[in-house]
C-alpha atoms as a PDB file:
ATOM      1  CA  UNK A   1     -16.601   4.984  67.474  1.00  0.00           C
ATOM      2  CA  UNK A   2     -17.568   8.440  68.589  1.00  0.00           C
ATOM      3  CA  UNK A   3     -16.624   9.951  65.166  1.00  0.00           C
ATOM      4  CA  UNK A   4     -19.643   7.725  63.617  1.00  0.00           C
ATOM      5  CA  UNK A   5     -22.120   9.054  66.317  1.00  0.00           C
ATOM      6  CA  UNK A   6     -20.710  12.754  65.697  1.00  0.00           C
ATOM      7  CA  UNK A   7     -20.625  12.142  61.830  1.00  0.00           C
ATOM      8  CA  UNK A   8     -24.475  10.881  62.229  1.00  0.00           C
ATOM      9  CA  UNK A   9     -25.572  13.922  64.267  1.00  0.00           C
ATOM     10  CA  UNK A  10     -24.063  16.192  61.871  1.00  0.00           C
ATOM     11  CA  UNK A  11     -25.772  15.090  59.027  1.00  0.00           C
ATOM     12  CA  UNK A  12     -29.079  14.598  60.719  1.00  0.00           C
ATOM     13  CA  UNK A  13     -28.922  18.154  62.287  1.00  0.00           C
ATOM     14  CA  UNK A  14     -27.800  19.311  58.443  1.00  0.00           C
ATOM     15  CA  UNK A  15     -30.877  17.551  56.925  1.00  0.00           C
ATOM     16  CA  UNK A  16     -33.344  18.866  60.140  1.00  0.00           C
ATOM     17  CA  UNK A  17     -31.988  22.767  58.769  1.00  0.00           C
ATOM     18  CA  UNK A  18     -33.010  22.003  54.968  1.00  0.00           C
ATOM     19  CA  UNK A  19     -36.310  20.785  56.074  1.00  0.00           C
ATOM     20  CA  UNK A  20     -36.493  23.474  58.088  1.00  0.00           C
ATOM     21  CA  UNK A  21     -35.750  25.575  55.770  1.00  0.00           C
ATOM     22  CA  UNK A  22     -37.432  24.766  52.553  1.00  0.00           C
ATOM     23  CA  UNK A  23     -40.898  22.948  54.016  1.00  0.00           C
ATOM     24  CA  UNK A  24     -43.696  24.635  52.686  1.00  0.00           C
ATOM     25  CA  UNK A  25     -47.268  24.521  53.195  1.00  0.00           C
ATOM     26  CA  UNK A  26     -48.223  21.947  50.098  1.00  0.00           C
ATOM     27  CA  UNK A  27     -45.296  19.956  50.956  1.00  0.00           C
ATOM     28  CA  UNK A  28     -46.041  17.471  53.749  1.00  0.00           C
ATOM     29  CA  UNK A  29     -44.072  14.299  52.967  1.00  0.00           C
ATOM     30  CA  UNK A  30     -40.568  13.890  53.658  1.00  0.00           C
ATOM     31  CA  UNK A  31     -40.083  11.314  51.192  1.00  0.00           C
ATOM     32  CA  UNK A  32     -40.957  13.764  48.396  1.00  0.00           C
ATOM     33  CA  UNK A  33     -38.016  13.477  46.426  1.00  0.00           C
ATOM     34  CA  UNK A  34     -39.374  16.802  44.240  1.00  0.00           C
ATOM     35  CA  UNK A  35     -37.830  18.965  47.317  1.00  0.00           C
ATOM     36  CA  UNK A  36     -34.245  19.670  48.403  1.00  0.00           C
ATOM     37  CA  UNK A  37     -34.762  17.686  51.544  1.00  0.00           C
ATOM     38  CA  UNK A  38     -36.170  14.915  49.602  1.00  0.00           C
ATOM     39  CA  UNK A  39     -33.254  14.946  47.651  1.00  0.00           C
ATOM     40  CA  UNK A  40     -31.148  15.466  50.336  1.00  0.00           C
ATOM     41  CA  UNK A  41     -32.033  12.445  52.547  1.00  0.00           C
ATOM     42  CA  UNK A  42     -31.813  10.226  49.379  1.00  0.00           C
ATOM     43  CA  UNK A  43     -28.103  10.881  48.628  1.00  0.00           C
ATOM     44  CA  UNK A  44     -27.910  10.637  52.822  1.00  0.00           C
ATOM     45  CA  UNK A  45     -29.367   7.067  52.504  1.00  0.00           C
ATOM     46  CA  UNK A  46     -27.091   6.230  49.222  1.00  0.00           C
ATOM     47  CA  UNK A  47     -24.123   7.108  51.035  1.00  0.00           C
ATOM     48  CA  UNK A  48     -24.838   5.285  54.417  1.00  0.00           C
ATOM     49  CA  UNK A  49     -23.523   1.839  52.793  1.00  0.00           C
ATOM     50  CA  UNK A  50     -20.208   3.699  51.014  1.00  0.00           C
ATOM     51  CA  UNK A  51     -19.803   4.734  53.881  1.00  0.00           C
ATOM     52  CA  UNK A  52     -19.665   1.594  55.948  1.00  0.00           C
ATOM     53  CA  UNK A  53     -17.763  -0.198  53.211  1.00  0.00           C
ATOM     54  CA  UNK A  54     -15.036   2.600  52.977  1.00  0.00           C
ATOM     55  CA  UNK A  55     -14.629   2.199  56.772  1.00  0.00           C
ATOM     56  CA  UNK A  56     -14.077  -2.165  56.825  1.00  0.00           C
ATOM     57  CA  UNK A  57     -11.642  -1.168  54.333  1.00  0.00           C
ATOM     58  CA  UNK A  58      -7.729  -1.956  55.403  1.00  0.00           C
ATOM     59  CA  UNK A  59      -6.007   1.375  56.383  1.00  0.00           C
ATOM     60  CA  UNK A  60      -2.868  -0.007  54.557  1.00  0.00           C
ATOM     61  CA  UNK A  61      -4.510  -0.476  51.764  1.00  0.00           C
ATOM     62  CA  UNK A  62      -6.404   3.452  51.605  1.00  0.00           C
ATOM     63  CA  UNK A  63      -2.955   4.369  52.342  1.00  0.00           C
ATOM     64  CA  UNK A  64      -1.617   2.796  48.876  1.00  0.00           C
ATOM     65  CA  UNK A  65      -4.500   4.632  46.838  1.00  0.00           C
ATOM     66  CA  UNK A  66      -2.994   7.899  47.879  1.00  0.00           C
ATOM     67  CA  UNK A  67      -1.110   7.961  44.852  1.00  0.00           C
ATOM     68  CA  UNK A  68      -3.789   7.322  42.704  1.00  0.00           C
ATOM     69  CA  UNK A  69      -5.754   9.708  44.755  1.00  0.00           C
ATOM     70  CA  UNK A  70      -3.361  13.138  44.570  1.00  0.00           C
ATOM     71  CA  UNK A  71      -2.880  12.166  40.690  1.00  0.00           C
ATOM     72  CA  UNK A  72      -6.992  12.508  40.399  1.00  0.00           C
ATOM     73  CA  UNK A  73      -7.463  15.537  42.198  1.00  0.00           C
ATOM     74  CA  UNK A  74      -4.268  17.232  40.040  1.00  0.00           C
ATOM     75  CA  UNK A  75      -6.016  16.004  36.806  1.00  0.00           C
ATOM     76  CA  UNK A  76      -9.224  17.721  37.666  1.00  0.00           C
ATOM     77  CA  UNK A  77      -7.327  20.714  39.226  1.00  0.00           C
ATOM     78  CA  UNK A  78      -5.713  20.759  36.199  1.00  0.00           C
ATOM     79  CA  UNK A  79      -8.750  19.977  33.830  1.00  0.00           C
ATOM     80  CA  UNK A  80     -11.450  22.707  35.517  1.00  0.00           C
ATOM     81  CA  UNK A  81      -8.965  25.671  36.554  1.00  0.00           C
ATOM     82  CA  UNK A  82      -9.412  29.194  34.464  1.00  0.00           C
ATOM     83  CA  UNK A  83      -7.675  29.325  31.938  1.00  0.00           C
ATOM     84  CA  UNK A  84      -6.713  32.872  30.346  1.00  0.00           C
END
């Protein structure tokens, strides 16, 4: 349970140094999905409910995707590595 309150206050701190950073003087909505912190907190919200459906998942069952998994990430290793 304290990973999801450390996991929260990571991502809110990381969204509080993109406003931070890119807020401008014509810019005063956060919702303005134009800017990178607009952007950001949308894909923020859009992953919110993966995230709590990835987490009532079974470990067992994670655990037999693994295969699937390492296969993926080898294919696109494979796929987007330089080539000479």
């Amino acid at each position: 349970m304290a990973f999801i309150f450390l996991y929260i206050i990571l991502v809110g701190f990381g969204w509080l140094n993109i406003f931070a950073t890119s807020k401008t003087e014509e810019n005063h909505e956060i919702l303005d999905f134009s800017t990178k912190y607009g952007k950001q907190i949308l894909w923020i919200s859009l992953s919110v409910p993966l995230i709590i459906s990835i987490l009532f998942f079974n470990s067992n069952f994670m655990k037999s995707l693994q295969v699937f998994y390492t296969l993926f990430l080898s294919f696109l290793y494979s796929y987007f590595s330089p080539r000479k």
